[in-house]
C-alpha atoms as a PDB file:
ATOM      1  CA  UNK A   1      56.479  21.541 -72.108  1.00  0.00           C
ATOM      2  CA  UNK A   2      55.613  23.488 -69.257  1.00  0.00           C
ATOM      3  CA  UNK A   3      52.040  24.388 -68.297  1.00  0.00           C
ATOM      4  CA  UNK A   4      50.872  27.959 -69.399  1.00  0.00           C
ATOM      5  CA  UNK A   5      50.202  30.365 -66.049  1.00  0.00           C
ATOM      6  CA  UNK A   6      47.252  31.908 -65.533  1.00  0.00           C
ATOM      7  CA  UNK A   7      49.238  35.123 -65.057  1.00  0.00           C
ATOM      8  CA  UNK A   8      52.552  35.835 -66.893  1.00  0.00           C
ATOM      9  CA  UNK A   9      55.591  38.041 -64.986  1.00  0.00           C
ATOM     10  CA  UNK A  10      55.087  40.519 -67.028  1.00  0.00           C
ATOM     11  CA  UNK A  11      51.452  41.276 -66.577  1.00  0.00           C
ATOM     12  CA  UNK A  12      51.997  40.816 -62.815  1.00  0.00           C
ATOM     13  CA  UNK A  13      54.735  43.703 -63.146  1.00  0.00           C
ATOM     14  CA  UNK A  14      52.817  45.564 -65.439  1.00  0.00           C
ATOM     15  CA  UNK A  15      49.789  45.013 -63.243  1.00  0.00           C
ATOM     16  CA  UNK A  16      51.915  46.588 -59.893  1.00  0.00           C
ATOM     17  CA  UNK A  17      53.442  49.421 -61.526  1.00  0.00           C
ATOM     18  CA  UNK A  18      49.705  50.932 -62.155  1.00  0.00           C
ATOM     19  CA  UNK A  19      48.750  50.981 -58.538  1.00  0.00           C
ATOM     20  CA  UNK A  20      52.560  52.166 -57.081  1.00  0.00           C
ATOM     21  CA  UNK A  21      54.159  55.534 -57.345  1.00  0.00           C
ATOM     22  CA  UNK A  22      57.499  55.260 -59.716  1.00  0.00           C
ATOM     23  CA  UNK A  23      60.791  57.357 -60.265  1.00  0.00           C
ATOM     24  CA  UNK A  24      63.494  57.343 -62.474  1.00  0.00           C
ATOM     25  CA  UNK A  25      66.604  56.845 -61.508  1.00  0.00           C
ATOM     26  CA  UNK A  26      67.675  60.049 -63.149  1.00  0.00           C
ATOM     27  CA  UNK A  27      65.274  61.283 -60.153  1.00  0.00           C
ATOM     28  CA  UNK A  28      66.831  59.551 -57.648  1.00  0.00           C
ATOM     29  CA  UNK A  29      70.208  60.930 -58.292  1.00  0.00           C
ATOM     30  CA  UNK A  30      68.903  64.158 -57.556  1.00  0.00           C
ATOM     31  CA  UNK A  31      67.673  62.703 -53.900  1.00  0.00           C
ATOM     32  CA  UNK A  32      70.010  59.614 -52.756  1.00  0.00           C
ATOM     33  CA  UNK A  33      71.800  62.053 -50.769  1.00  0.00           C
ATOM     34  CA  UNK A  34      68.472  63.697 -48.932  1.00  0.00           C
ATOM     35  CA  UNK A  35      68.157  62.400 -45.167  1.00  0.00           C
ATOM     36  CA  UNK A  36      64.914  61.848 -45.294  1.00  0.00           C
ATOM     37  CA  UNK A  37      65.261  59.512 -48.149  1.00  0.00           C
ATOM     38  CA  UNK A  38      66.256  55.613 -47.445  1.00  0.00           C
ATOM     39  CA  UNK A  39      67.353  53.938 -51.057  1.00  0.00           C
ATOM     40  CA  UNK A  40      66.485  50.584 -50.201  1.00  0.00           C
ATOM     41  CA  UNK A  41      68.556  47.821 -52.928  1.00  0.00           C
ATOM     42  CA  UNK A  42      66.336  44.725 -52.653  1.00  0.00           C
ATOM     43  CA  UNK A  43      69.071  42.931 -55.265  1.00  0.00           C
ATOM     44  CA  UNK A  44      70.426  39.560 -54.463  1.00  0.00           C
ATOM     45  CA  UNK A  45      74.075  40.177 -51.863  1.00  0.00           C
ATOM     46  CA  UNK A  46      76.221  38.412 -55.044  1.00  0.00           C
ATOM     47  CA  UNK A  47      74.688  41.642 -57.249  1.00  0.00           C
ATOM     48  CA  UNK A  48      75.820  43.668 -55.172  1.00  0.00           C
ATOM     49  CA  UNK A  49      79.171  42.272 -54.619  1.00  0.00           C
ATOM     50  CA  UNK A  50      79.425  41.815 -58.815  1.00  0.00           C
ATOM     51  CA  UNK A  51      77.978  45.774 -59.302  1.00  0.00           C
ATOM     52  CA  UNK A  52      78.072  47.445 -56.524  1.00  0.00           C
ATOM     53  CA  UNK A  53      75.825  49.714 -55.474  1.00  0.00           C
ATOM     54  CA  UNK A  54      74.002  52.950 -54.784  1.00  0.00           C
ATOM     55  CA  UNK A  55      76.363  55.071 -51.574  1.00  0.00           C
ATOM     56  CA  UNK A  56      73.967  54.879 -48.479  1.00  0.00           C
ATOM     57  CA  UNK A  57      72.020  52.599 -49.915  1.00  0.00           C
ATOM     58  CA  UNK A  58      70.181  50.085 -47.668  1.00  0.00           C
ATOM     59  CA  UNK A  59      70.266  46.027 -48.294  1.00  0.00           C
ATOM     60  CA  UNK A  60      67.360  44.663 -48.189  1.00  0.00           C
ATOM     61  CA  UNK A  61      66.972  40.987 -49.721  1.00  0.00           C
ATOM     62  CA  UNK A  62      64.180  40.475 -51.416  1.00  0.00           C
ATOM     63  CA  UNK A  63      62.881  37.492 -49.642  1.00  0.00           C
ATOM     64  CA  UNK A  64      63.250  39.223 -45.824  1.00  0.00           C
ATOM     65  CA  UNK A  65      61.770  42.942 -47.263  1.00  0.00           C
ATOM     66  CA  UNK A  66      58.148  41.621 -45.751  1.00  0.00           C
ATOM     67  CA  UNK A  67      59.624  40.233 -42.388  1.00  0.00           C
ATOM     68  CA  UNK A  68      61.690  43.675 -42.208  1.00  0.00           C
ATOM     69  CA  UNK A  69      59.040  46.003 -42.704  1.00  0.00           C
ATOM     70  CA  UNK A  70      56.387  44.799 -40.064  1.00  0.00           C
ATOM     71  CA  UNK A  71      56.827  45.640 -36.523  1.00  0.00           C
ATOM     72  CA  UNK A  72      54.955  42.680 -35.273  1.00  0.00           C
ATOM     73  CA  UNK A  73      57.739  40.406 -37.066  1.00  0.00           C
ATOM     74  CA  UNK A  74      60.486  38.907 -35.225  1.00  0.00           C
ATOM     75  CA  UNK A  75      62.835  40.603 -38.357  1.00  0.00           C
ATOM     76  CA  UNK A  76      61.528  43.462 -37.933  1.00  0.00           C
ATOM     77  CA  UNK A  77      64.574  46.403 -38.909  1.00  0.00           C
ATOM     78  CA  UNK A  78      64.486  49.544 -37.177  1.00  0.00           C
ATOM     79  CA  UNK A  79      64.917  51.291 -40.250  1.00  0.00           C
ATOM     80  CA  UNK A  80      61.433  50.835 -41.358  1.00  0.00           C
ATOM     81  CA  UNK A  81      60.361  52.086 -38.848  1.00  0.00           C
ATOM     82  CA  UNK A  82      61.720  55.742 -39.492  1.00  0.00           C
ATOM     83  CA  UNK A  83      59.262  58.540 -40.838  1.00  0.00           C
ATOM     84  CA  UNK A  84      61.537  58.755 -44.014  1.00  0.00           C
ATOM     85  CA  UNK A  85      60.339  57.948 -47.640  1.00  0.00           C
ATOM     86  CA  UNK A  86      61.456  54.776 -48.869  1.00  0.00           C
ATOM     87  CA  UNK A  87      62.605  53.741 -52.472  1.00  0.00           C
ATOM     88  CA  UNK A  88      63.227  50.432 -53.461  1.00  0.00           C
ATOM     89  CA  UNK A  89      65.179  49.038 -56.619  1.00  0.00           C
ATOM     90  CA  UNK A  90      66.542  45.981 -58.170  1.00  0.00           C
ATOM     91  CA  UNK A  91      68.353  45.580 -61.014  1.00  0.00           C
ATOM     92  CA  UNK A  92      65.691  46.156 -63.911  1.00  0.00           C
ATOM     93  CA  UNK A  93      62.539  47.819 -61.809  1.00  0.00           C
ATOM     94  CA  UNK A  94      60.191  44.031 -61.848  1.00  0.00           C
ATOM     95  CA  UNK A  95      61.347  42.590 -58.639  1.00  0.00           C
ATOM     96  CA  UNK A  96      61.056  46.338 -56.861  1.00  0.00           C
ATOM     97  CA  UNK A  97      57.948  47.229 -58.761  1.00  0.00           C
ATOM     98  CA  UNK A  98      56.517  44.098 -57.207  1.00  0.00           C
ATOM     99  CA  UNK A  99      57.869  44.700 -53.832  1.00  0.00           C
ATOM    100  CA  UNK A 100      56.542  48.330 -53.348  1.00  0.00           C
ATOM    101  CA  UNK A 101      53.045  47.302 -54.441  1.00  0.00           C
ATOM    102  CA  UNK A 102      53.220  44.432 -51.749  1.00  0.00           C
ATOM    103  CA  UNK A 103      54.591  46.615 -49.391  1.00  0.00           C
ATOM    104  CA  UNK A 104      52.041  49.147 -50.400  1.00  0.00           C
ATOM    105  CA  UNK A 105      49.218  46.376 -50.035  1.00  0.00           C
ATOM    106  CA  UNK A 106      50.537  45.941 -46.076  1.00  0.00           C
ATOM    107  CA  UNK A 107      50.640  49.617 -45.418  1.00  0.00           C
ATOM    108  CA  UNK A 108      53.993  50.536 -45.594  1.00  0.00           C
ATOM    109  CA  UNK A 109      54.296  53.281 -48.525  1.00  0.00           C
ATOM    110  CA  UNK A 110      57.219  52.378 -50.609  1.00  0.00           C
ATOM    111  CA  UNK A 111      58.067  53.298 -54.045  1.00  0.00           C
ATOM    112  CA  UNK A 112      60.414  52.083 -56.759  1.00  0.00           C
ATOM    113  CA  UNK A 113      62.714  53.268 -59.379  1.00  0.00           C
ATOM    114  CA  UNK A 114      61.717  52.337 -62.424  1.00  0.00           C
ATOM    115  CA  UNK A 115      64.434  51.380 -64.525  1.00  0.00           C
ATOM    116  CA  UNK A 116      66.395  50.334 -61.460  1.00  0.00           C
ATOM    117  CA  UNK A 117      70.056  49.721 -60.506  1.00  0.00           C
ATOM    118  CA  UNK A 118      70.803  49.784 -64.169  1.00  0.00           C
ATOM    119  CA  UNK A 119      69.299  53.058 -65.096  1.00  0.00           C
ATOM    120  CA  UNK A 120      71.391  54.279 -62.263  1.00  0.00           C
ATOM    121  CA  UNK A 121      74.544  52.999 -64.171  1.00  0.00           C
ATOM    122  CA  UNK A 122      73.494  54.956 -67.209  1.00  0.00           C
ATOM    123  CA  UNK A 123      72.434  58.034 -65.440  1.00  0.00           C
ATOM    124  CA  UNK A 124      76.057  58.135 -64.229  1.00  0.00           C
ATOM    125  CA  UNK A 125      75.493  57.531 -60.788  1.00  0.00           C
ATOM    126  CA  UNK A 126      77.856  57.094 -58.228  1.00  0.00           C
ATOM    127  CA  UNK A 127      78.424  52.955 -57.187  1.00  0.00           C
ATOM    128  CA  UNK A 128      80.636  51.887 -54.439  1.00  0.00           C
ATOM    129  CA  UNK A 129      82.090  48.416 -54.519  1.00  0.00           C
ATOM    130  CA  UNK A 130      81.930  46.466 -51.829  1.00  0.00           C
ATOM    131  CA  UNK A 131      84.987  45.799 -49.516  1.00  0.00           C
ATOM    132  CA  UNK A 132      87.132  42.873 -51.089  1.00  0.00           C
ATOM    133  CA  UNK A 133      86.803  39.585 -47.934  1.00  0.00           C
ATOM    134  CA  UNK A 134      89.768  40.464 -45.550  1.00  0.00           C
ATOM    135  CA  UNK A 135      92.202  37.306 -44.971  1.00  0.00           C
ATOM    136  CA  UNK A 136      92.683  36.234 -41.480  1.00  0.00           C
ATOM    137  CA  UNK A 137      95.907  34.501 -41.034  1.00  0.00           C
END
């Protein structure tokens, strides 16, 4: 039996999404298309690949979002380092919630959408699907 954790996943979540700024994904239909607005999918690359995703989006993987976003990394992406607003999402709104408030906790203002990649599905969305592998003969 495992051991019990001093802090569950769902209180950490629950704990993040008080001290970050959230939108639906309803609301983020009505901006993916703004320029000043950089969708950023933090979802694992075999999500995307099974899903698709969100037109213009940016990939992000979870585990490099930290290196990304700080200009003193060696990972550092020039995209984050645009004056645009930033809004993350995976596919439920945990792993993003938790992202934005660590991003948030470095400096970087990021927010999330709430119900994620799959709340874009049912707000009818648009989703492109990524290019099938090209053979090389």
């Amino acid at each position: 039996m495992a051991k019990p954790l001093k802090k569950s996943v769902a209180e950490m979540v629950k704990a993040a999404k008080a001290g970050i700024n959230e939108i639906t994904a309803k609301q983020a239909l009505e901006l993916y298309q703004d320029e000043n607005i950089v969708i950023v999918d933090i979802r694992d690359v075999r999500e995307r690949q099974k899903l698709g995703f969100i037109p213009g989006s940016y990939h992000a993987p979870r585990g490099m979002l930290e290196f990304w976003i700080d200009p003193q990394s060696p990972y550092f992406k020039e995209i984050f380092g645009q004056n645009k607003r930033f809004i993350l999402h995976c596919a439920s709104g945990w792993r993003s919630a938790l992202s934005a408030a660590t991003l948030n906790e470095m400096g970087f203002d990021a927010e999330h959408i709430s119900d994620g990649f799959s709340g874009w599905l049912e707000a009818k969305g648009p989703v492109e699907m990524p290019s099938p592998p090209s053979s090389k003969s």
